[in-house]
Protein backbone atom coordinates (compact mmCIF):
# COMPACT_ATOMS: atom_id res chain seq x y z
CA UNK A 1 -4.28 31.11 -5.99
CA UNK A 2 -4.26 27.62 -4.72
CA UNK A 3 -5.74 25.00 -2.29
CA UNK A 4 -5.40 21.51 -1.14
CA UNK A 5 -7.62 19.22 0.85
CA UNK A 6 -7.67 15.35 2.03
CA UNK A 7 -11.02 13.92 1.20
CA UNK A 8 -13.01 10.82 1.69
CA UNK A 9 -16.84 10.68 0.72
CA UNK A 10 -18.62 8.04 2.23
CA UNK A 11 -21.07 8.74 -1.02
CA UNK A 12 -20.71 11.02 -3.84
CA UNK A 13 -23.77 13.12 -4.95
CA UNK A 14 -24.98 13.23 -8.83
CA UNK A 15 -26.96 15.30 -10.87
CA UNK A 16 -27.76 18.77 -10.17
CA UNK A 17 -25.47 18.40 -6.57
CA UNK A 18 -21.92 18.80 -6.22
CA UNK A 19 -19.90 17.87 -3.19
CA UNK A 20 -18.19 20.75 -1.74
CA UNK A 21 -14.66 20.78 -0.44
CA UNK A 22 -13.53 24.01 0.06
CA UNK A 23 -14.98 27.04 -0.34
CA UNK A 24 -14.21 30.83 0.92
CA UNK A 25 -16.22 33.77 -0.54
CA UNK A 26 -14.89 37.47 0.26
CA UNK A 27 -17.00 40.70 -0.46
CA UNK A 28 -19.86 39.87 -0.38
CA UNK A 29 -19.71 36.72 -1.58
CA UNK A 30 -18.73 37.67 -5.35
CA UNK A 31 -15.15 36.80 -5.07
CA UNK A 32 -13.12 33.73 -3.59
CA UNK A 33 -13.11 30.34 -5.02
CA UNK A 34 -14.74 26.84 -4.69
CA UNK A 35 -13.02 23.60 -4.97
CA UNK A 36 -15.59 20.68 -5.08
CA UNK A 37 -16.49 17.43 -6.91
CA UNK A 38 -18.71 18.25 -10.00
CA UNK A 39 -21.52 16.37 -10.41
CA UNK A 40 -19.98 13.60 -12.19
CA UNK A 41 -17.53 13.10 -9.47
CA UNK A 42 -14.27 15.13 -10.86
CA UNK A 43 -12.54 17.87 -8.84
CA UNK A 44 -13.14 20.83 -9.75
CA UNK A 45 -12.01 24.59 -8.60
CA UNK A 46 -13.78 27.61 -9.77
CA UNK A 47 -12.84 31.32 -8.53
CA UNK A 48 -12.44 35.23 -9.82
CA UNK A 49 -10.44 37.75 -7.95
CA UNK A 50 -13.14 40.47 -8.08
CA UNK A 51 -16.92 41.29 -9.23
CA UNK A 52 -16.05 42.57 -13.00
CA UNK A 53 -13.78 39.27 -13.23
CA UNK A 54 -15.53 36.29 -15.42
CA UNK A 55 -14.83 33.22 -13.39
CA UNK A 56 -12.29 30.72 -14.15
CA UNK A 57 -12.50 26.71 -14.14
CA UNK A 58 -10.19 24.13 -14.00
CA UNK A 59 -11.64 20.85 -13.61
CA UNK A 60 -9.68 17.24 -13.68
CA UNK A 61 -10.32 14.82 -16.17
CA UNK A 62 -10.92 11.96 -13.82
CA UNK A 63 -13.62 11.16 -11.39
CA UNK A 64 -13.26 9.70 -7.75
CA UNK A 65 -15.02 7.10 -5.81
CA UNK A 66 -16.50 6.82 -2.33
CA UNK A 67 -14.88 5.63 0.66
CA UNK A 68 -11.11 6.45 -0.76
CA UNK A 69 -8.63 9.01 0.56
CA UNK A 70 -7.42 11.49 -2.32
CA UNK A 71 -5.31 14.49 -1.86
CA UNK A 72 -6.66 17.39 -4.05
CA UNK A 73 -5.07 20.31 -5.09
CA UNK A 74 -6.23 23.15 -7.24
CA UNK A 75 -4.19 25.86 -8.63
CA UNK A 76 -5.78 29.05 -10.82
CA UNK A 77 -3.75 31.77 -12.36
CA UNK A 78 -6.82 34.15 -12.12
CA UNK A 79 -4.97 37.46 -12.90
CA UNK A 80 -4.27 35.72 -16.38
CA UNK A 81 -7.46 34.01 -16.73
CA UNK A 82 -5.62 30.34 -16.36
């Protein structure tokens, strides 16, 4: 599965919040996949194919900063849990 996005934040939230990109649930809301910014600021994309799945993480090792245009893409190999 994968997903790409053009972003610019005019601010980035911290703590507990995470700023949301892109993000499409299916049955129910148990399976699909997020890609955001973590709460630290790096992009992130989280997703399982179905309910008995664990869900998988990848998550950059770089943070961004407000008021610049980035081009994200996230790519997850659910059916082999990369």
């Amino acid at each position: 599965m994968s997903t790409s996005a053009w972003v610019k934040f005019n601010a980035l939230h911290t703590g507990t919040d995470t700023n949301n990109i892109n993000v499409i649930f299916l049955s129910g809301g148990n399976t699909g996949f997020n890609l955001n910014l973590n709460n630290t600021g790096n992009p992130s994309l989280s997703g399982r194919s179905r309910t008995s799945d664990s869900v998988q993480t990848a998550t950059a090792n770089f943070s961004l900063s407000a008021n610049n245009w980035y081009h994200i893409v996230g790519i997850l190999d659910i059916p082999n849990d990369d």
